[in-house]
PDB file of N, CA and C in Angstrom:
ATOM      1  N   UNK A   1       7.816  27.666  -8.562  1.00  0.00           N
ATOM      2  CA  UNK A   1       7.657  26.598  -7.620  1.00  0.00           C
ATOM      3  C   UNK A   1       8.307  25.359  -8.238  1.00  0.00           C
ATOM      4  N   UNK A   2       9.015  24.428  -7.333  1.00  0.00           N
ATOM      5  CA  UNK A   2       9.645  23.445  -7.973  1.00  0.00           C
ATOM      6  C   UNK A   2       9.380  22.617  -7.042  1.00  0.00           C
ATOM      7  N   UNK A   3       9.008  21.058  -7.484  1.00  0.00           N
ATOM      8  CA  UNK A   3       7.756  19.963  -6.936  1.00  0.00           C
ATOM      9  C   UNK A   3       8.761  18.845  -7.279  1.00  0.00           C
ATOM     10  N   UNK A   4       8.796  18.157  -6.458  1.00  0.00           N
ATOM     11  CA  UNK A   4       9.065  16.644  -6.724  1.00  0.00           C
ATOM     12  C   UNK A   4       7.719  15.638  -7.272  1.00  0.00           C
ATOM     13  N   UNK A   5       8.022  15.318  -8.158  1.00  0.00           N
ATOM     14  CA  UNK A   5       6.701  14.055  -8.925  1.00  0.00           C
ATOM     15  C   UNK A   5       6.919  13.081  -9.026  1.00  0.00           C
ATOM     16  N   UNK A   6       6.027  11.982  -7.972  1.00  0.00           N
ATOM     17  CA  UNK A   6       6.675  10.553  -7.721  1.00  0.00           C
ATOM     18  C   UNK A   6       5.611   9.686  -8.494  1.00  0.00           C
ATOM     19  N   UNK A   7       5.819   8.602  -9.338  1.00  0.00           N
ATOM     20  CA  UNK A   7       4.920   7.848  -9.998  1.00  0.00           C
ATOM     21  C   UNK A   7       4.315   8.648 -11.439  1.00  0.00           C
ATOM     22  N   UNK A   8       5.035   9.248 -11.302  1.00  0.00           N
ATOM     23  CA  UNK A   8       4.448  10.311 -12.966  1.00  0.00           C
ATOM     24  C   UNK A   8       5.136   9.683 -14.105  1.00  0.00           C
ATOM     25  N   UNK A   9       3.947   9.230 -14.792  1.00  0.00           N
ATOM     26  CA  UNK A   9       4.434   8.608 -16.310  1.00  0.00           C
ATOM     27  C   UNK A   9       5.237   9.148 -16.851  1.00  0.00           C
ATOM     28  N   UNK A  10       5.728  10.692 -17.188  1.00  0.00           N
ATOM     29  CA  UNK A  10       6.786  11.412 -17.465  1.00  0.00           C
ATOM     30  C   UNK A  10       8.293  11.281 -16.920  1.00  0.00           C
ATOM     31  N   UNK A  11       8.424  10.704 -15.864  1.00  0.00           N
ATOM     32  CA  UNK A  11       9.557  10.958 -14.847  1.00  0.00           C
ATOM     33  C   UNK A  11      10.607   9.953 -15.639  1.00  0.00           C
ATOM     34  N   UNK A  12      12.024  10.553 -16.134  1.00  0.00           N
ATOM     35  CA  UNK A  12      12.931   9.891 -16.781  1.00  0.00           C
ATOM     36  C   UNK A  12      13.381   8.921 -15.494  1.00  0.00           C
ATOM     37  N   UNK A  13      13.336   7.843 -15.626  1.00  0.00           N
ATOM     38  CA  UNK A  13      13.880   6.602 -15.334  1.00  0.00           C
ATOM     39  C   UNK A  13      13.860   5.962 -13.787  1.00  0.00           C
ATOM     40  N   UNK A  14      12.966   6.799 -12.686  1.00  0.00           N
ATOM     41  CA  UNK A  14      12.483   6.804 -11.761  1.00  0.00           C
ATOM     42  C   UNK A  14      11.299   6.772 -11.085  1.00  0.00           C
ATOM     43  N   UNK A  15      10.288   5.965 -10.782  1.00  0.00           N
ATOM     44  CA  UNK A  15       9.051   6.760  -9.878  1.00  0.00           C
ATOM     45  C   UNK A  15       9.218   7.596  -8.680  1.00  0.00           C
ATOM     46  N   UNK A  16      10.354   6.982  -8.419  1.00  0.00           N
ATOM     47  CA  UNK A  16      11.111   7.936  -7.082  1.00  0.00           C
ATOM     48  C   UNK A  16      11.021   9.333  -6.890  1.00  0.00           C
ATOM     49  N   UNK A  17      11.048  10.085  -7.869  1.00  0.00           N
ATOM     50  CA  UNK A  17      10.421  11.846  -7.748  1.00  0.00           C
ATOM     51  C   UNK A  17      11.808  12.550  -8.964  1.00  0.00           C
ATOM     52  N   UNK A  18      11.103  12.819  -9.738  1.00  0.00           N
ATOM     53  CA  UNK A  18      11.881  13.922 -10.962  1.00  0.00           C
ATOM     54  C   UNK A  18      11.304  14.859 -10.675  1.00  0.00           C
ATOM     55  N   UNK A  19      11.800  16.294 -10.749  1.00  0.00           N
ATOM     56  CA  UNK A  19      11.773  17.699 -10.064  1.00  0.00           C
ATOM     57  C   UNK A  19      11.221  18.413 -11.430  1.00  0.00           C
ATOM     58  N   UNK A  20       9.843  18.718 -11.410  1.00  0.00           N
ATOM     59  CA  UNK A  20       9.528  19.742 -12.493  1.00  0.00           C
ATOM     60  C   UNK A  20       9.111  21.007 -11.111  1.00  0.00           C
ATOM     61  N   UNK A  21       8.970  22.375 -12.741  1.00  0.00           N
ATOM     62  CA  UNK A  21       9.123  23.539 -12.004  1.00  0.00           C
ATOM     63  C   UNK A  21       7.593  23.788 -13.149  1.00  0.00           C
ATOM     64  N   UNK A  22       7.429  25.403 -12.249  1.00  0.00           N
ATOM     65  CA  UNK A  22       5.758  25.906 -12.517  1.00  0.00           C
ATOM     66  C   UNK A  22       5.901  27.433 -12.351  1.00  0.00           C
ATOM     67  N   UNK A  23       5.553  28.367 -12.752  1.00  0.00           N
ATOM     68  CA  UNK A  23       5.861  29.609 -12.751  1.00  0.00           C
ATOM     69  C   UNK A  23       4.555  30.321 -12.364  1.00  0.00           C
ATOM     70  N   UNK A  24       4.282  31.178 -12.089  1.00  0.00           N
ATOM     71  CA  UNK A  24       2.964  32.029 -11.762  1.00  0.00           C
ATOM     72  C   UNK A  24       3.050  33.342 -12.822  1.00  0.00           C
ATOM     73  N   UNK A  25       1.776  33.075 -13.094  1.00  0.00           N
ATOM     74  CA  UNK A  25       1.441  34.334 -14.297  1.00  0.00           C
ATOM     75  C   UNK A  25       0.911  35.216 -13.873  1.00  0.00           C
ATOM     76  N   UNK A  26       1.099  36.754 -14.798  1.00  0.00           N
ATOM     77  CA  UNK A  26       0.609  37.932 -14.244  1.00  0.00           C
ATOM     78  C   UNK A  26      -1.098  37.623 -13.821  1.00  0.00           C
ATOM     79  N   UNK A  27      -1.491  36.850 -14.544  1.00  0.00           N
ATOM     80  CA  UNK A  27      -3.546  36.520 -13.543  1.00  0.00           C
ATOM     81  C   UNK A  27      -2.577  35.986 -12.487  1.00  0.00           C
ATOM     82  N   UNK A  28      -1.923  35.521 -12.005  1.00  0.00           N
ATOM     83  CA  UNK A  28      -1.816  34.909 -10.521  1.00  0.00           C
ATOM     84  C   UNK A  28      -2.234  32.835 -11.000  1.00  0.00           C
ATOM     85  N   UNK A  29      -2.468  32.644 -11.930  1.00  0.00           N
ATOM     86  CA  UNK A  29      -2.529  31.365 -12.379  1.00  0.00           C
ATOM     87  C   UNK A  29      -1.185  30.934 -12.267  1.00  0.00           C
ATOM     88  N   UNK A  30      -1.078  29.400 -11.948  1.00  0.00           N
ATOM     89  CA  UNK A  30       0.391  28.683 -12.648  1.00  0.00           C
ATOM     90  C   UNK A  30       0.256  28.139 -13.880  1.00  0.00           C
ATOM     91  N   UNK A  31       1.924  28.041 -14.372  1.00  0.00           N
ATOM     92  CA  UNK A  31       2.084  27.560 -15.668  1.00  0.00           C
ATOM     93  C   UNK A  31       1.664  25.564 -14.975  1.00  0.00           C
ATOM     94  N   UNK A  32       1.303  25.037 -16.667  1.00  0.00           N
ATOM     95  CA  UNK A  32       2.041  23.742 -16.365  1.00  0.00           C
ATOM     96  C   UNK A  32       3.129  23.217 -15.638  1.00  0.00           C
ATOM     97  N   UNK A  33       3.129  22.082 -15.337  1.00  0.00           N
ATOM     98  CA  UNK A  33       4.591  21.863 -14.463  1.00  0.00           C
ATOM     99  C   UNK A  33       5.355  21.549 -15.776  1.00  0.00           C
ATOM    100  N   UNK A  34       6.812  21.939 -15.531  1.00  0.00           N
ATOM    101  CA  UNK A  34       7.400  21.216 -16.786  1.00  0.00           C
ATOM    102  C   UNK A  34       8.822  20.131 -16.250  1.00  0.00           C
ATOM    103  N   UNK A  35       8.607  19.343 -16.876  1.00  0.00           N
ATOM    104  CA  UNK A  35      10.078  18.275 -16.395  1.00  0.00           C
ATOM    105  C   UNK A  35      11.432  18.958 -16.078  1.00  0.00           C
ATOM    106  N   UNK A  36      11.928  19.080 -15.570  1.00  0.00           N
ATOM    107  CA  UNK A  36      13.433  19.802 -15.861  1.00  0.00           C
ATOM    108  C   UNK A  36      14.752  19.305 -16.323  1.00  0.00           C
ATOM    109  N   UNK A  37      14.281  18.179 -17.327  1.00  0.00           N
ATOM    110  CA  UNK A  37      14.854  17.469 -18.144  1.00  0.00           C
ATOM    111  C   UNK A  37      16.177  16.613 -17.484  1.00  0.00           C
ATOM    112  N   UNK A  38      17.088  16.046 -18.434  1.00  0.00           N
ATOM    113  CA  UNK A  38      18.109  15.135 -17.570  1.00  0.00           C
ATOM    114  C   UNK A  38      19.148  15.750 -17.409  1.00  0.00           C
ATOM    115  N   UNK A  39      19.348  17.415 -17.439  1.00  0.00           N
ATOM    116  CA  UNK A  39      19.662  18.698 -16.836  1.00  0.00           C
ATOM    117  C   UNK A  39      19.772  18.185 -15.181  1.00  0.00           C
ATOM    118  N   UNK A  40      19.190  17.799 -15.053  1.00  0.00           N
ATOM    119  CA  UNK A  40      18.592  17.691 -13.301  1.00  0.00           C
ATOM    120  C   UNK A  40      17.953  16.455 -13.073  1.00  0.00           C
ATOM    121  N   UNK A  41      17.240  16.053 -13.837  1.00  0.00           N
ATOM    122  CA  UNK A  41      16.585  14.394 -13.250  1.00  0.00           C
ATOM    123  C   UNK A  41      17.705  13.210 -14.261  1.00  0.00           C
ATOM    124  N   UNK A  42      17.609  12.310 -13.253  1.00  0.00           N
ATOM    125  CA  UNK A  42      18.649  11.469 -14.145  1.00  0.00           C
ATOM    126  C   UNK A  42      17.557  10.245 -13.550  1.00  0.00           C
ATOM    127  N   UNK A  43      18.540   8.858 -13.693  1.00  0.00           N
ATOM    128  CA  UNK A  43      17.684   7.266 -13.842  1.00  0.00           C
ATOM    129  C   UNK A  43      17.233   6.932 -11.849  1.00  0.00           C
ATOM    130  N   UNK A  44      18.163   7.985 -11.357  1.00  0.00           N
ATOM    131  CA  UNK A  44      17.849   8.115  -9.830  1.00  0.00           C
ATOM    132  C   UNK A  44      16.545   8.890  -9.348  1.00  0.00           C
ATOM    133  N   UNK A  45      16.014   8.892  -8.086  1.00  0.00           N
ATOM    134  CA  UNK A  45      15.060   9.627  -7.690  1.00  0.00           C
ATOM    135  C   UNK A  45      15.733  11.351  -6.931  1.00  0.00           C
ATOM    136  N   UNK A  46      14.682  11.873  -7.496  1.00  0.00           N
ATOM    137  CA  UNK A  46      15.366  13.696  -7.569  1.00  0.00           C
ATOM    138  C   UNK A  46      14.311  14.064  -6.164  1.00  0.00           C
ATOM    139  N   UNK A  47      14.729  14.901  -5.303  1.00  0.00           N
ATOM    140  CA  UNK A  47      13.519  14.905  -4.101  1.00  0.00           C
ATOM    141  C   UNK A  47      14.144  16.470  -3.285  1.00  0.00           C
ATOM    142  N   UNK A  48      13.180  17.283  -2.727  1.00  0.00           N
ATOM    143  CA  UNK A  48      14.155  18.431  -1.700  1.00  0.00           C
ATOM    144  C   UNK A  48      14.224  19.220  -2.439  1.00  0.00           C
ATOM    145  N   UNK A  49      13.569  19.993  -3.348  1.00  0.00           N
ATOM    146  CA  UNK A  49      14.345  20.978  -4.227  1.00  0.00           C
ATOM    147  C   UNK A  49      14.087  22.483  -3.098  1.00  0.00           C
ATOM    148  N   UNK A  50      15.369  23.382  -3.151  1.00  0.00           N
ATOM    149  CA  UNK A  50      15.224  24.282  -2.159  1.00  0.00           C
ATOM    150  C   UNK A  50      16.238  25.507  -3.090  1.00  0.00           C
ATOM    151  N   UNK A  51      15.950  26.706  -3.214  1.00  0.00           N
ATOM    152  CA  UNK A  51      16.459  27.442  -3.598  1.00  0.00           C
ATOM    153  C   UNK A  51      17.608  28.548  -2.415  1.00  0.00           C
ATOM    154  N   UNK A  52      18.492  28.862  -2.524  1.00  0.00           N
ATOM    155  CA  UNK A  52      19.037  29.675  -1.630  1.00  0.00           C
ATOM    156  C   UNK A  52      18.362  30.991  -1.948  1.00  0.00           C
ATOM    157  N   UNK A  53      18.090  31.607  -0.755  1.00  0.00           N
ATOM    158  CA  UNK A  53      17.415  32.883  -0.199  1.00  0.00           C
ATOM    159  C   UNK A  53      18.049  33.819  -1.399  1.00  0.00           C
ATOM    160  N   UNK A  54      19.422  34.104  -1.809  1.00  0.00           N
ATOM    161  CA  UNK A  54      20.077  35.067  -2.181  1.00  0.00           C
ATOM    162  C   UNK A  54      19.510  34.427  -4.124  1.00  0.00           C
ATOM    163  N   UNK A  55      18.909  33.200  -4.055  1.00  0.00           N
ATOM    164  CA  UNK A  55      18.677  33.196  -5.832  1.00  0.00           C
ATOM    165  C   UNK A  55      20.145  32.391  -6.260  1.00  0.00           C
ATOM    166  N   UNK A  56      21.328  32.359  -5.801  1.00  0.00           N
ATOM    167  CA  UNK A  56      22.122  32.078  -6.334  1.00  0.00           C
ATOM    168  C   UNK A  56      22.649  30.736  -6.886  1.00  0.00           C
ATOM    169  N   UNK A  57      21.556  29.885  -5.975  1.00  0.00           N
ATOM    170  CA  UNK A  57      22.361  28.266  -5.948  1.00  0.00           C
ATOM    171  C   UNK A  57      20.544  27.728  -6.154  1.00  0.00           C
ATOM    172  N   UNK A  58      20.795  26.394  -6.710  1.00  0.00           N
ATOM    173  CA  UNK A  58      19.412  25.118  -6.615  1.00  0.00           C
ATOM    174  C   UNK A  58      20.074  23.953  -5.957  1.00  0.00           C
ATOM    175  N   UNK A  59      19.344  23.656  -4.855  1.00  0.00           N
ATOM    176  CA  UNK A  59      19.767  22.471  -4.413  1.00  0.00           C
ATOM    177  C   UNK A  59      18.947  20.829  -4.288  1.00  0.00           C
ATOM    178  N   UNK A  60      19.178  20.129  -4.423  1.00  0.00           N
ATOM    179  CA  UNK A  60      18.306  19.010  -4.697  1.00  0.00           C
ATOM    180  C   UNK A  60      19.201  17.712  -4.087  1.00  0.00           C
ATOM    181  N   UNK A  61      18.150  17.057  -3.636  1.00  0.00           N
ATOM    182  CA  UNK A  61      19.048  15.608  -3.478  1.00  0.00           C
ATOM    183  C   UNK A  61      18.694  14.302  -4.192  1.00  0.00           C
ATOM    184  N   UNK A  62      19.641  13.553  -4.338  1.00  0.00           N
ATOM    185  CA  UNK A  62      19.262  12.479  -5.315  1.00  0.00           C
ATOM    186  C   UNK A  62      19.954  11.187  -4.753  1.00  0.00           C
ATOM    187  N   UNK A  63      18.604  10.050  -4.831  1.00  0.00           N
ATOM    188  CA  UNK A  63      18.792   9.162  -4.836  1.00  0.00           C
ATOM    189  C   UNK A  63      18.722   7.389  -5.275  1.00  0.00           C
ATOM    190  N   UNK A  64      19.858   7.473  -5.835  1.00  0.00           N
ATOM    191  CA  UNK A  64      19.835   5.923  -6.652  1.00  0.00           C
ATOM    192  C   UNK A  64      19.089   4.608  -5.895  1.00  0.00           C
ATOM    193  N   UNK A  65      17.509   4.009  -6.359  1.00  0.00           N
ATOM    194  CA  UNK A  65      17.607   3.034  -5.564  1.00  0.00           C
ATOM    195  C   UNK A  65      18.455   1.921  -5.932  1.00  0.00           C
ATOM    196  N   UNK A  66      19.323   1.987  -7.030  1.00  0.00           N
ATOM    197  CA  UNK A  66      20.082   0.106  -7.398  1.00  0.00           C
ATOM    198  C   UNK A  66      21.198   0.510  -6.501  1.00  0.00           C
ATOM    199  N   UNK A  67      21.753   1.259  -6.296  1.00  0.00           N
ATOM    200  CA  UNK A  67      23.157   1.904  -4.866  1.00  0.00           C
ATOM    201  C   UNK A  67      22.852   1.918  -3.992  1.00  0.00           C
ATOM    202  N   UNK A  68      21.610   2.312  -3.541  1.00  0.00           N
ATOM    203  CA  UNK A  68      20.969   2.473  -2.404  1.00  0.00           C
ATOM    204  C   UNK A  68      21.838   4.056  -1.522  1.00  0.00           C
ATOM    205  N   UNK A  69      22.400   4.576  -2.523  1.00  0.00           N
ATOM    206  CA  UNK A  69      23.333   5.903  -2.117  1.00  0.00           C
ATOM    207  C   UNK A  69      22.720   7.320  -2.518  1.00  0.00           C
ATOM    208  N   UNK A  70      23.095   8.283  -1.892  1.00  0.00           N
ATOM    209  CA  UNK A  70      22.343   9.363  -2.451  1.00  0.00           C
ATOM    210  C   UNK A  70      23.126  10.441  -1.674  1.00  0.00           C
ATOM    211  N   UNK A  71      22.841  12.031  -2.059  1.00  0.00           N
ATOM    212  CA  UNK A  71      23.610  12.826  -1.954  1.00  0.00           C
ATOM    213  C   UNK A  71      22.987  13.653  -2.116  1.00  0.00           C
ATOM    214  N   UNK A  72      23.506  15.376  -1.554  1.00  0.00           N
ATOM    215  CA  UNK A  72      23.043  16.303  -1.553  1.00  0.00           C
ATOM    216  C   UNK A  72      23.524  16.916  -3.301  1.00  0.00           C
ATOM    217  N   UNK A  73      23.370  17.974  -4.155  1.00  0.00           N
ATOM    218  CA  UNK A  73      23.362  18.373  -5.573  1.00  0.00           C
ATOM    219  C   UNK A  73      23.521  19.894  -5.221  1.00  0.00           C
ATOM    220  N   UNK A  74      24.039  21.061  -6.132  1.00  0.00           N
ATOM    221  CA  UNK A  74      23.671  21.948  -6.585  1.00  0.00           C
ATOM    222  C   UNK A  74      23.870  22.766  -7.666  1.00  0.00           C
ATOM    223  N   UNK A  75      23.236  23.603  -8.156  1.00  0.00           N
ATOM    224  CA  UNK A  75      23.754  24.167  -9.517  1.00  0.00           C
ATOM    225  C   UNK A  75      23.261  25.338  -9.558  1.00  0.00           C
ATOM    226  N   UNK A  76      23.890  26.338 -10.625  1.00  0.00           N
ATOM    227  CA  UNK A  76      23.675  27.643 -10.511  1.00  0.00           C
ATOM    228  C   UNK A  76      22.183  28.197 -10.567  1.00  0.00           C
ATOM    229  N   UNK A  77      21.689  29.025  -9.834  1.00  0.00           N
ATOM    230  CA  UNK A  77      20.797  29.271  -9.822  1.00  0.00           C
ATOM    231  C   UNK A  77      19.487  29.435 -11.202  1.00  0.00           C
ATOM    232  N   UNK A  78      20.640  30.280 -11.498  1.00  0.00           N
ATOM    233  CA  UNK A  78      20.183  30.856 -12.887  1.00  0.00           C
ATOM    234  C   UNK A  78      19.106  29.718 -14.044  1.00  0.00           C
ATOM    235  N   UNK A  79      19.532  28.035 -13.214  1.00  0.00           N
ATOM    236  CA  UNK A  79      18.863  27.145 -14.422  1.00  0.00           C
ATOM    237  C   UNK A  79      17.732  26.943 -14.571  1.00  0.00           C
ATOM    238  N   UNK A  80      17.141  27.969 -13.410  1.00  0.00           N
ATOM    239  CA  UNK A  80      15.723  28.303 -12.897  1.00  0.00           C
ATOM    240  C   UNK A  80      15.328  29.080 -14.199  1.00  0.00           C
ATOM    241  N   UNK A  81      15.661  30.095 -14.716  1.00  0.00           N
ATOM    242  CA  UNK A  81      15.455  31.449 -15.507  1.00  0.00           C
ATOM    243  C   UNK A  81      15.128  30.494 -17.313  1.00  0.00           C
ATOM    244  N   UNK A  82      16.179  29.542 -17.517  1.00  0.00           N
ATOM    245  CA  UNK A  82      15.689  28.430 -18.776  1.00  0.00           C
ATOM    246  C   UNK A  82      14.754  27.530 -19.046  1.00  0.00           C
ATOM    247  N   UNK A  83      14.026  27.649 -17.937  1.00  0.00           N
ATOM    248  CA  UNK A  83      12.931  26.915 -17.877  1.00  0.00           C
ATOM    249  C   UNK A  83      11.560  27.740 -17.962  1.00  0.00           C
ATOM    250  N   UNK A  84      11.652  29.304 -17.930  1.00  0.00           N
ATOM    251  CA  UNK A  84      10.576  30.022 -17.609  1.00  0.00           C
ATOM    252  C   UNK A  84      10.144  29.763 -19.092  1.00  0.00           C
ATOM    253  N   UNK A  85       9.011  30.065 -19.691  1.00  0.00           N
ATOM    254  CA  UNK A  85       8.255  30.240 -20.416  1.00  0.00           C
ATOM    255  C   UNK A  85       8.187  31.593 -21.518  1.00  0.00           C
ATOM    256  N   UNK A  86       8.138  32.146 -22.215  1.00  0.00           N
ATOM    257  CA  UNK A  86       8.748  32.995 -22.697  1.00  0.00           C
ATOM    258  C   UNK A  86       7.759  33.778 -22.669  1.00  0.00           C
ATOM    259  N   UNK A  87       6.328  33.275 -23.026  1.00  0.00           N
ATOM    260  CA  UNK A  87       5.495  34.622 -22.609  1.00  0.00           C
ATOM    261  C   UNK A  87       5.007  35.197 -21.170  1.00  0.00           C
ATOM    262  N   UNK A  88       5.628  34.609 -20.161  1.00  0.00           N
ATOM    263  CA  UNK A  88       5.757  34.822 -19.332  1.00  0.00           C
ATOM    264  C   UNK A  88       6.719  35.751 -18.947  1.00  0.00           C
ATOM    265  N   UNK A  89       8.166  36.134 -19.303  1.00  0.00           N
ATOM    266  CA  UNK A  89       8.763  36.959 -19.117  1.00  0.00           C
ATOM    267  C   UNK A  89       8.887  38.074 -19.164  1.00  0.00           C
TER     268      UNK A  89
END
């Protein structure tokens, strides 16, 4: 699961929403959320995270409030799989 977090003391350089992700464990529990570092969140607000059906793509949109500009993002799917947890795998 991947969450936008708005006002989180953690969030690099935005209250606007930095995108951490959360995994589900064999109990059916979730992991912690974890930041998804400046990989993906930058000094802009990160918001929309949506995976393509096929796994292949992450898409996210981001937006600068000092530009007041913002844009759709994507990146290989796979940056999902570096974030999992290892005893989880």
């Amino acid at each position: 699961m991947i969450i936008s977090l708005w006002d989180h003391p953690e969030n690099i350089g935005s209250s606007k929403g930095d995108l951490d992700i959360s995994f589900i464990t064999k109990d059916g529990t979730w992991t912690e959320e974890i930041n998804m570092g400046e990989t993906i969140n930058m000094r802009c607000g990160e918001n929309c995270p949506m995976v393509s059906p096929d796994g292949k793509y992450f898409f996210f949109n981001r937006h600068c409030e000092d530009t007041d500009k913002g844009d759709m993002y994507w990146v290989d799917g796979n940056i999902i799989e570096t974030y999992r947890p290892k005893e989880i795998m």
